[in-house]
N, C-alpha and C. Protein backbone atom coordinates (compact mmCIF):
# COMPACT_ATOMS: atom_id res chain seq x y z
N UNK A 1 -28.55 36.56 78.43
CA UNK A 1 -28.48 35.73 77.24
C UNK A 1 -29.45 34.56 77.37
N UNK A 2 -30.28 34.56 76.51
CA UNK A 2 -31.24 33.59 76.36
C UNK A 2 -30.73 31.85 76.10
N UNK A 3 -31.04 31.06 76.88
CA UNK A 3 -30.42 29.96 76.62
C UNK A 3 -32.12 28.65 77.11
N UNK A 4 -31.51 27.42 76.44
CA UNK A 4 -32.74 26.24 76.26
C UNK A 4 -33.63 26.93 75.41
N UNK A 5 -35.00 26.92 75.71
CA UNK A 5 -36.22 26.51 74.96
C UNK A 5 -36.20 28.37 74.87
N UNK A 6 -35.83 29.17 75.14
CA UNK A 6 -35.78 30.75 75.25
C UNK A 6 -35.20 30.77 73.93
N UNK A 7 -33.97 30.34 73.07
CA UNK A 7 -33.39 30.72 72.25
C UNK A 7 -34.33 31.24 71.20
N UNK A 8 -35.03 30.00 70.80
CA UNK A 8 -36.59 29.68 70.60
C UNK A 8 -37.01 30.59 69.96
N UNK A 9 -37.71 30.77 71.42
CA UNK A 9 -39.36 31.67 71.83
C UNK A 9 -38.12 33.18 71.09
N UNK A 10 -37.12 33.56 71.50
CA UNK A 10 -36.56 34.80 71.06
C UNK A 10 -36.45 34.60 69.63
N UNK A 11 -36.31 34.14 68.91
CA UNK A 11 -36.36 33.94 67.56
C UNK A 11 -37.49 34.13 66.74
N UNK A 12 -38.72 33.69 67.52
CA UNK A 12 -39.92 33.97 66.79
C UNK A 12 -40.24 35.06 67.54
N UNK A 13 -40.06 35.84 68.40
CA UNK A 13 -40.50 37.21 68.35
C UNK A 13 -39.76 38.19 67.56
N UNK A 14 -38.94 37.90 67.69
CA UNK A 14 -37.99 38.72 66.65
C UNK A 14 -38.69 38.74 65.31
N UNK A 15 -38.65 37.49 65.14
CA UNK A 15 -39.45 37.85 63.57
C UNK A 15 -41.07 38.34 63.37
N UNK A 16 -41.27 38.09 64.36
CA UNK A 16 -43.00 39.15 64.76
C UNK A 16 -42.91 40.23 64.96
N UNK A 17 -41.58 41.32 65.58
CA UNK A 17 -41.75 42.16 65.43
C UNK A 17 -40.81 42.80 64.28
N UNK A 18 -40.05 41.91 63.44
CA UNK A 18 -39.74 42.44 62.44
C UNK A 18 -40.97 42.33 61.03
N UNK A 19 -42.10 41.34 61.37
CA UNK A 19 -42.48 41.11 59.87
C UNK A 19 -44.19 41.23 60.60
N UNK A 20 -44.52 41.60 61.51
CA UNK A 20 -46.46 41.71 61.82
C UNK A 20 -45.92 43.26 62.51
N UNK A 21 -47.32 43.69 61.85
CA UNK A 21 -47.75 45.27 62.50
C UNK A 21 -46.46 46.14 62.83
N UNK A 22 -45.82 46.06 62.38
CA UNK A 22 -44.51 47.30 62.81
C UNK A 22 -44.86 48.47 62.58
N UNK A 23 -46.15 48.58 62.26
CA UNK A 23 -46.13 50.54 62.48
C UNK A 23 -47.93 50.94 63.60
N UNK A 24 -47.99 49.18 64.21
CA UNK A 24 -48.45 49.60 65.25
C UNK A 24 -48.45 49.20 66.91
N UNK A 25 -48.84 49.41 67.93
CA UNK A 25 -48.72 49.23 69.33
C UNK A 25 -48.75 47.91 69.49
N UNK A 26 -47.51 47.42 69.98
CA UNK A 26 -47.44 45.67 69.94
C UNK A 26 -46.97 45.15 71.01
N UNK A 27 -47.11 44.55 72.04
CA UNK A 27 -46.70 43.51 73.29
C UNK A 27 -45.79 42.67 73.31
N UNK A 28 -45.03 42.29 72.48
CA UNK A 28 -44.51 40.86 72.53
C UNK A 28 -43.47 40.44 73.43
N UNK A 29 -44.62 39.38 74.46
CA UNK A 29 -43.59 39.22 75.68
C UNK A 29 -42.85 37.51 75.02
N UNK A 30 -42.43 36.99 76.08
CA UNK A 30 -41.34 36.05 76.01
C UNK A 30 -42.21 35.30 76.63
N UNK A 31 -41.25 34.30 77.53
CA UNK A 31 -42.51 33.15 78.24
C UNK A 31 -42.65 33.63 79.50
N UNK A 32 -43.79 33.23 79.34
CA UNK A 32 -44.66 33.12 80.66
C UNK A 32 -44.39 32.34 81.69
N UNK A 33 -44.65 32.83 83.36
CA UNK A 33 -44.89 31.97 84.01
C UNK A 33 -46.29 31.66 84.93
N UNK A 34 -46.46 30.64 84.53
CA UNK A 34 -47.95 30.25 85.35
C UNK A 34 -48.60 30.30 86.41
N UNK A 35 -48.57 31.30 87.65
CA UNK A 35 -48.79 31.77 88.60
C UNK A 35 -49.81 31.23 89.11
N UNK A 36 -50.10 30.48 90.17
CA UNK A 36 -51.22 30.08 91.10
C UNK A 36 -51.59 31.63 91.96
N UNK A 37 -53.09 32.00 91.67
CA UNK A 37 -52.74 32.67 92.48
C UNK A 37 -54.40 32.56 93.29
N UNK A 38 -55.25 33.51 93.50
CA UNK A 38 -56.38 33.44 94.66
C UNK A 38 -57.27 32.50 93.88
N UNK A 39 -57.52 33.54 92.31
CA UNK A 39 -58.37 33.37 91.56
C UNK A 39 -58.18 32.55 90.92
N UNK A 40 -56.93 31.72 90.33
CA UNK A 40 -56.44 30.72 89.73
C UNK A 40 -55.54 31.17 88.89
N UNK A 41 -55.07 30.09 87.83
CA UNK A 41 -53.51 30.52 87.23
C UNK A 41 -54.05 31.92 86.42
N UNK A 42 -52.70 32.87 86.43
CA UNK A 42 -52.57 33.94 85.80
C UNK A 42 -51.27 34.09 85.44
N UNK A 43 -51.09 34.25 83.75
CA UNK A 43 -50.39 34.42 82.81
C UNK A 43 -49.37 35.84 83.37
N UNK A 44 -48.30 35.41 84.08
CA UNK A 44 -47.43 36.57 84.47
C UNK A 44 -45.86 36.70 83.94
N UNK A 45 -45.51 37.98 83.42
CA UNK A 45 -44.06 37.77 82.74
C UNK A 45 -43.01 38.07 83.87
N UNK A 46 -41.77 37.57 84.25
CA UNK A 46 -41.07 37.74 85.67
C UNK A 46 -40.14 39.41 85.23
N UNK A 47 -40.63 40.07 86.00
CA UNK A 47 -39.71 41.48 85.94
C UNK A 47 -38.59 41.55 86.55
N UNK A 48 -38.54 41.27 87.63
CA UNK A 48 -37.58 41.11 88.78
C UNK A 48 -37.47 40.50 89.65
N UNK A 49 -36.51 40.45 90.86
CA UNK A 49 -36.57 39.49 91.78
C UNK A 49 -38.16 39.14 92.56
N UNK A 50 -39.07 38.79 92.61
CA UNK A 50 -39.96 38.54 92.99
C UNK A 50 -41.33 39.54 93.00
N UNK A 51 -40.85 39.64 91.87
CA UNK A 51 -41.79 40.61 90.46
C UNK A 51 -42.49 40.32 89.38
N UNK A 52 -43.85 40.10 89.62
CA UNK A 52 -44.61 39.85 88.27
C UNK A 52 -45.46 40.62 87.34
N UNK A 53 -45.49 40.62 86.52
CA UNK A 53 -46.57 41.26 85.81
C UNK A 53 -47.28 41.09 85.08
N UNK A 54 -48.98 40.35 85.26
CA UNK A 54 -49.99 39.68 84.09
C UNK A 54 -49.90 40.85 82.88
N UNK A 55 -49.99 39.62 82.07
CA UNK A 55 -50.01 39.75 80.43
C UNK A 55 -51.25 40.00 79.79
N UNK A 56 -51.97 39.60 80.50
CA UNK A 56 -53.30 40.02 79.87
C UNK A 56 -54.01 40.93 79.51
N UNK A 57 -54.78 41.22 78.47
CA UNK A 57 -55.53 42.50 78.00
C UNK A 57 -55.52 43.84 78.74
N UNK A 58 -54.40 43.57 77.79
CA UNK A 58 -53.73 45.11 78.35
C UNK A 58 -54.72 46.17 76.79
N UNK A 59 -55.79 46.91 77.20
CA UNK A 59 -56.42 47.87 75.80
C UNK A 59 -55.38 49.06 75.36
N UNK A 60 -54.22 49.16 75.75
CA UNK A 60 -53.44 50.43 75.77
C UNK A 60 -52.49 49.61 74.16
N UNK A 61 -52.77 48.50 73.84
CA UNK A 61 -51.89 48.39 72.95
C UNK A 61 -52.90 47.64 71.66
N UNK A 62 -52.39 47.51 70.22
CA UNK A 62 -53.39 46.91 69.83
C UNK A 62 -53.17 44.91 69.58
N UNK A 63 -52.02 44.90 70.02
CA UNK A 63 -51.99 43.26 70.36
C UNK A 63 -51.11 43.20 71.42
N UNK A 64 -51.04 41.37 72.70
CA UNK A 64 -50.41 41.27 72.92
C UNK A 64 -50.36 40.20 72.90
N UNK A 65 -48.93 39.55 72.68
CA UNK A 65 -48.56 38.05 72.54
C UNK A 65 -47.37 37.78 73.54
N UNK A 66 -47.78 36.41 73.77
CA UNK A 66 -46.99 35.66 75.28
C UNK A 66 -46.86 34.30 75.22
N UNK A 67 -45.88 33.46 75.13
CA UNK A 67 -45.61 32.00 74.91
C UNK A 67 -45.79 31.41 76.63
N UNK A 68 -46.38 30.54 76.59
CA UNK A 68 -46.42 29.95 77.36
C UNK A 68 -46.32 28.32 77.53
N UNK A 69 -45.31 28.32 78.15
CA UNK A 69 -44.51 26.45 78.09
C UNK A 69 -45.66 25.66 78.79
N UNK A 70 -46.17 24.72 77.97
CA UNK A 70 -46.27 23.52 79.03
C UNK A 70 -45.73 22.96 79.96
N UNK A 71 -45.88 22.59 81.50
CA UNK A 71 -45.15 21.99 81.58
C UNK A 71 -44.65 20.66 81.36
N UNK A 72 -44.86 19.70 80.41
CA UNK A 72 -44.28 18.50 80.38
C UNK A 72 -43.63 18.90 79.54
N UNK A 73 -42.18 18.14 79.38
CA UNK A 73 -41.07 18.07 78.50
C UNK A 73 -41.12 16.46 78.22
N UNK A 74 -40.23 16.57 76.88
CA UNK A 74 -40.02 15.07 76.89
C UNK A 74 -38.56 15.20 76.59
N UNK A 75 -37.97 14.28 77.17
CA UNK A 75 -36.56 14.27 76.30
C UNK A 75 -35.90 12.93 74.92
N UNK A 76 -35.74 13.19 73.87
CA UNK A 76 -35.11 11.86 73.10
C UNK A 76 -33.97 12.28 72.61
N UNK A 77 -33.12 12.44 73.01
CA UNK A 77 -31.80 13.28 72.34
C UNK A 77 -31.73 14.89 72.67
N UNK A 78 -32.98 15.19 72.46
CA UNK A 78 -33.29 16.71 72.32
C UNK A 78 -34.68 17.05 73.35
N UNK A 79 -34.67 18.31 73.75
CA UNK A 79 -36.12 18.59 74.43
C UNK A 79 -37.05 18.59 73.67
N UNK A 80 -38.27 18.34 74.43
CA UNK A 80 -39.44 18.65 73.18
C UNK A 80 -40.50 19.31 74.36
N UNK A 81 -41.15 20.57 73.91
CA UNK A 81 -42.14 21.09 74.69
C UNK A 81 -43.30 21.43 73.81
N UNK A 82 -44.37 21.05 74.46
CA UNK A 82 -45.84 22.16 73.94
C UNK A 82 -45.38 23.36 74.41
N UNK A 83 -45.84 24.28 73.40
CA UNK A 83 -45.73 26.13 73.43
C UNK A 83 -46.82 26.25 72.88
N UNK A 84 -47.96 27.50 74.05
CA UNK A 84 -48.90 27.72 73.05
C UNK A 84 -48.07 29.29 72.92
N UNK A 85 -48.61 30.07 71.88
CA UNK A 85 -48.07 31.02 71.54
C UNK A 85 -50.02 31.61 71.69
N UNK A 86 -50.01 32.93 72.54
CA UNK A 86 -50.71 33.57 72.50
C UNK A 86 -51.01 34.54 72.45
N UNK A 87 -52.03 35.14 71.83
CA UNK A 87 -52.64 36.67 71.33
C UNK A 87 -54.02 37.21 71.63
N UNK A 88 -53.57 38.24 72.36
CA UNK A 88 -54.93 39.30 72.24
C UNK A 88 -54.77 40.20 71.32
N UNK A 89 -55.97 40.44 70.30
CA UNK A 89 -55.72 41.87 69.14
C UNK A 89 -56.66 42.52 69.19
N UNK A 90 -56.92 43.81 68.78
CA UNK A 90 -57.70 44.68 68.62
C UNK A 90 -57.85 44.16 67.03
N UNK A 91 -59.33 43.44 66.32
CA UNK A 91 -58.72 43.33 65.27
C UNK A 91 -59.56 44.70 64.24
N UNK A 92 -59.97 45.83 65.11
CA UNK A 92 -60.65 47.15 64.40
C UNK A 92 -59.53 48.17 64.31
N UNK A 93 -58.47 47.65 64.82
CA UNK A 93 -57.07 48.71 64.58
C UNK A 93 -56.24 47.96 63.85
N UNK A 94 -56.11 46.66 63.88
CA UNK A 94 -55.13 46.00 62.96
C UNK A 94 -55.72 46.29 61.33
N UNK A 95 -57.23 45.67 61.33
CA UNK A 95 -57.27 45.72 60.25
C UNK A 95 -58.68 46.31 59.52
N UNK A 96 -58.07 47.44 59.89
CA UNK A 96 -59.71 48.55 59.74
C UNK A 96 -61.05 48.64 59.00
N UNK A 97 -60.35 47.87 57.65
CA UNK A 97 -60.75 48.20 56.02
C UNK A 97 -61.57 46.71 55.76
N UNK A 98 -61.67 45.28 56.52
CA UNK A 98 -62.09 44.46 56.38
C UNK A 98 -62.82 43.88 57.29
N UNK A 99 -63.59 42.93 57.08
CA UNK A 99 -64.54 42.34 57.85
C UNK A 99 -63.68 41.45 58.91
N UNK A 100 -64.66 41.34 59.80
CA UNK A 100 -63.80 40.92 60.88
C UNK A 100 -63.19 39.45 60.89
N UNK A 101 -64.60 38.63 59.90
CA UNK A 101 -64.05 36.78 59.91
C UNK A 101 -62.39 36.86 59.18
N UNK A 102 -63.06 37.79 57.25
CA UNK A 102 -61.51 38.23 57.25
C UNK A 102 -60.29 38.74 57.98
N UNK A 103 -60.12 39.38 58.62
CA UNK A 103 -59.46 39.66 59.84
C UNK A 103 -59.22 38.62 60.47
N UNK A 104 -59.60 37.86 61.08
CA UNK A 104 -58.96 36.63 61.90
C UNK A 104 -58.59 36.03 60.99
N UNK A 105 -59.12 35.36 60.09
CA UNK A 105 -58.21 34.67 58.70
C UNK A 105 -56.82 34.89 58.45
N UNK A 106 -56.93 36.13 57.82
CA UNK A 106 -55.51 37.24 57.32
C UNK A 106 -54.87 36.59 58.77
N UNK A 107 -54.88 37.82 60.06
CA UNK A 107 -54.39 37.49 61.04
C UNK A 107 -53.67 36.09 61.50
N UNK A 108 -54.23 35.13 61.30
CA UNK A 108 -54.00 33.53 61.55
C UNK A 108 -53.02 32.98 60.07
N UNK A 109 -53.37 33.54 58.76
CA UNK A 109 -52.49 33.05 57.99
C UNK A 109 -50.90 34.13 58.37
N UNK A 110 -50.61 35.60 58.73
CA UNK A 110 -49.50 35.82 58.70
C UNK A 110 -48.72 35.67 59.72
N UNK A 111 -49.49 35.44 60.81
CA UNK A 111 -48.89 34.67 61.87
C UNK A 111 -47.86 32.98 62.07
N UNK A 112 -48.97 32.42 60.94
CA UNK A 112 -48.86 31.17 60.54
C UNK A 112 -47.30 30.94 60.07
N UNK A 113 -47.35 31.69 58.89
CA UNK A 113 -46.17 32.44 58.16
C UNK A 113 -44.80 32.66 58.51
N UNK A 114 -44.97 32.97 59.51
CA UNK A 114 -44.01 33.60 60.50
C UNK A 114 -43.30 32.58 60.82
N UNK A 115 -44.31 31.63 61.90
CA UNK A 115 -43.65 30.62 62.85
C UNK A 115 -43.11 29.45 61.73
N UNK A 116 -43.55 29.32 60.53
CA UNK A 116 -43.22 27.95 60.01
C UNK A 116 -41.78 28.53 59.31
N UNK A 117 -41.17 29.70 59.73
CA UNK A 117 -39.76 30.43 58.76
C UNK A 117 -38.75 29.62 60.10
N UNK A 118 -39.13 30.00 61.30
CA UNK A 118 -38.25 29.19 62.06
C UNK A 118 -38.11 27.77 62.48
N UNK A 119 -36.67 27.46 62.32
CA UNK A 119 -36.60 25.38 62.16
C UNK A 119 -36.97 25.08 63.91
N UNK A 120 -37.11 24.16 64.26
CA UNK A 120 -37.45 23.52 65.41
C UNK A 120 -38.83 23.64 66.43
N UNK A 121 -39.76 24.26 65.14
CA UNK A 121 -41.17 24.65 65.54
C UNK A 121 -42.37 24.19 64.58
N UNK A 122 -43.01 23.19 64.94
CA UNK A 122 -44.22 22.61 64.40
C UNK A 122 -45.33 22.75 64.78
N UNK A 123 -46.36 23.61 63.97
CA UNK A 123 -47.40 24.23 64.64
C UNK A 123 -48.19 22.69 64.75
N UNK A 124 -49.25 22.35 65.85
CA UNK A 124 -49.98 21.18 66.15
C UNK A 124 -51.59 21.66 66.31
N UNK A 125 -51.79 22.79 66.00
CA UNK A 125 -52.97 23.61 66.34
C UNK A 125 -53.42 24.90 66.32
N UNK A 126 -54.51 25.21 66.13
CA UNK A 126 -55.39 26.68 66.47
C UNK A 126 -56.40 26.80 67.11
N UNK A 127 -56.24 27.49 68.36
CA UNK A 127 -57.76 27.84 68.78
C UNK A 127 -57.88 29.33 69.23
N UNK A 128 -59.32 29.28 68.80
CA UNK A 128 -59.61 30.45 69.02
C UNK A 128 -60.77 31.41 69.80
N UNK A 129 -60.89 32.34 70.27
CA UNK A 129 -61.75 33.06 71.02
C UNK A 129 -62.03 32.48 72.58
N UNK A 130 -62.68 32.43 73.34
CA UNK A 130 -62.19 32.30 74.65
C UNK A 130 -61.97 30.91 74.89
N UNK A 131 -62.06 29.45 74.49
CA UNK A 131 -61.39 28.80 74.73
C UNK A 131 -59.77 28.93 74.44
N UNK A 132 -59.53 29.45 73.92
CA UNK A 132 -58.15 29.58 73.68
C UNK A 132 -57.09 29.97 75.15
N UNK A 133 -57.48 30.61 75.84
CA UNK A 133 -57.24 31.84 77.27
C UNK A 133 -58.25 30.83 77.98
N UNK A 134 -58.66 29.80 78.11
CA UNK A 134 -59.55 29.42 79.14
C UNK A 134 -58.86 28.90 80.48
N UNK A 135 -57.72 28.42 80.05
CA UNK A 135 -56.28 28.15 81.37
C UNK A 135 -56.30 29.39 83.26
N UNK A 136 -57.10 30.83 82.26
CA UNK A 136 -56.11 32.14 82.86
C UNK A 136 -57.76 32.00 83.46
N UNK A 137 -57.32 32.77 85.01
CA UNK A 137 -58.17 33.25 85.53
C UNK A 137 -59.18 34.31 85.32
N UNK A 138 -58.50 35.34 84.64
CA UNK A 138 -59.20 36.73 84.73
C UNK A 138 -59.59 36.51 83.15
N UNK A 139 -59.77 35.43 82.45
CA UNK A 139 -60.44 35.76 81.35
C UNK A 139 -61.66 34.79 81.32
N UNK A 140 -62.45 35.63 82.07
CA UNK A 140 -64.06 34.11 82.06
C UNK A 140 -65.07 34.58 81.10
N UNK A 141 -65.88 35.56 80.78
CA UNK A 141 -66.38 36.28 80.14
C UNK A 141 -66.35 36.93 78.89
N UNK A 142 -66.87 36.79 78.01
CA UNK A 142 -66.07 37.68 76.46
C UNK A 142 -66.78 39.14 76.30
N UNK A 143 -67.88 39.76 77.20
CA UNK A 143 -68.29 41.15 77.66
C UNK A 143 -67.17 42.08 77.86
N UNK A 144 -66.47 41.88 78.16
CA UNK A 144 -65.44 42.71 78.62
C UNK A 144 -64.03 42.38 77.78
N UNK A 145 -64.01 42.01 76.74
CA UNK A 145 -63.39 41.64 75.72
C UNK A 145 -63.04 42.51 74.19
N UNK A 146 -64.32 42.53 74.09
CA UNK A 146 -64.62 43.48 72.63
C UNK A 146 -63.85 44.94 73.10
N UNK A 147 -62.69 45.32 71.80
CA UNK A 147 -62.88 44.64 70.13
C UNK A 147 -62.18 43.21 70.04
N UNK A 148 -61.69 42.97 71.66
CA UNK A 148 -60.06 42.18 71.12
C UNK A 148 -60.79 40.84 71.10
N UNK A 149 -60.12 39.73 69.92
CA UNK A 149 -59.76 38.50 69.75
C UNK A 149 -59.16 38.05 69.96
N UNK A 150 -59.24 36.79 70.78
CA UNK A 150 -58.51 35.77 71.14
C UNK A 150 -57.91 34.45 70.62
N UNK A 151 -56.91 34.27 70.72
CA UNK A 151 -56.56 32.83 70.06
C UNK A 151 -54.95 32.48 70.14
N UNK A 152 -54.70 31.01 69.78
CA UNK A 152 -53.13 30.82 70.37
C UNK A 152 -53.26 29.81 69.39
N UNK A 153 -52.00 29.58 69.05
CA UNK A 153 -51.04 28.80 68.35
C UNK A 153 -50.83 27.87 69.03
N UNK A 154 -50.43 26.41 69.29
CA UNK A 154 -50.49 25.50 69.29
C UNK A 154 -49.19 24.76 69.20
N UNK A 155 -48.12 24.73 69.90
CA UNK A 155 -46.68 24.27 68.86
C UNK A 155 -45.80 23.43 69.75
N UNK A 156 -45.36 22.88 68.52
CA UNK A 156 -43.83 21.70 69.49
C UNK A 156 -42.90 22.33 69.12
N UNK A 157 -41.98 22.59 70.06
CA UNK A 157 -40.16 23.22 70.07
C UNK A 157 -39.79 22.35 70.48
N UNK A 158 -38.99 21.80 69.44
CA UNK A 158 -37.68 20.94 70.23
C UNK A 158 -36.57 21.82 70.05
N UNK A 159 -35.78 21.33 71.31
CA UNK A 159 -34.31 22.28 71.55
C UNK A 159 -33.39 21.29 71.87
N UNK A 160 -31.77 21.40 71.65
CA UNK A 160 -31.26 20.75 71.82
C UNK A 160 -30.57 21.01 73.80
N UNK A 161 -30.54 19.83 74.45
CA UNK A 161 -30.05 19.92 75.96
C UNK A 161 -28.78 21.09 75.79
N UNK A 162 -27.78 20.74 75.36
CA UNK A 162 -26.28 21.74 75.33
C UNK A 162 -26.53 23.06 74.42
N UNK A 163 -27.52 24.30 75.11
CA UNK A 163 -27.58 25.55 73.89
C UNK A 163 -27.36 26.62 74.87
C-alpha cells in the first residue's frame, strides 16, 4: 500500500495509463531511486531486496515514464517536494501521421492535461530533449537516442505528513 508522497505519484499514473496511449507499449514506473553508481547517478526502480533496475531507454517499448523525487522536502503543515516526472517516447510510433515539432506539442499538451486533473500537483516547468535526463549517467549523447524524445515535467506535490 502506497503511503506519503507515493499516494501521489500512484494517482497520476493511473490516470496515464488510463487516459495516454492505451493501445500502445507503455513503461510507467513509480519513483525512482537515485543510484550513485561508477559512472554516476542512474535512474533505478527498486525490485527487490537489493535489486535494481535502470529505467532508461528501454527501445522495446514506445514510452517510458519515471518520477523522480528531489531530494529536498520542505515541511509547513504539509510536505512539499520537487517531482520531475519523466519521459522517453518513440514519437514515430506515438504519433505517426504528424510532424514531429507537432508531436512534442500534442505530446506535452496531453500530458499537461493529465497532471493538472490531480489536486496537490503544480506543474513549475518543462524541459526538454537532453537537458531534461542530463542528471543520469548513461544519457550523454543524443546519437544513440533517435527516434526517442526526451523531456520531464517539472512539479510540486504537496502531501499531507499523516497519509
Amino acid at each position: 500500500m502506497a503511503k506519503g508522497i507515493d499516494i501521489t505519484i500512484d494517482r497520476l499514473i493511473t490516470r496515464f495509463e488510463d487516459n495516454l496511449f492505451t493501445d500502445k507499449s507503455c513503461d510507467w514506473f513509480g519513483r525512482i531511486h537515485r543510484n550513485q553508481r561508477d559512472e554516476g547517478i542512474v535512474p533505478e526502480r527498486w525490485i527487490s531486496q537489493k535489486n535494481y533496475k535502470d529505467t532508461l531507454l528501454n527501445d522495446k517499448v514506445d514510452l517510458t515514464c519515471f518520477f523522480d523525487v528531489q531530494p529536498n522536502e520542505t515541511y509547513q503543515g504539509y510536505y512539499k517536494s520537487d517531482v520531475w516526472i519523466c519521459f522517453s517516447v518513440n514519437l514515430l510510433n506515438l504519433y505517426p501521421l504528424i510532424s514531429r515539432n507537432e508531436a512534442t506539442e500534442t505530446l506535452h499538451e496531453s500530458v499537461l492535461t493529465q497532471i493538472e486533473k490531480i489536486g496537490g500537483v503544480s506543474v513549475t516547468g518543462l524541459v526538454r530533449g537532453l537537458p531534461a535526463f542530463s542528471d543520469y549517467a548513461r544519457v550523454k549523447d543524443s546519437d544513440n537516442l533517435s527516434p526517442y524524445y526526451l523531456f520531464r515535467v517539472n512539479t510540486e506535490i504537496k502531501y499531507p505528513i499523516n497519509c
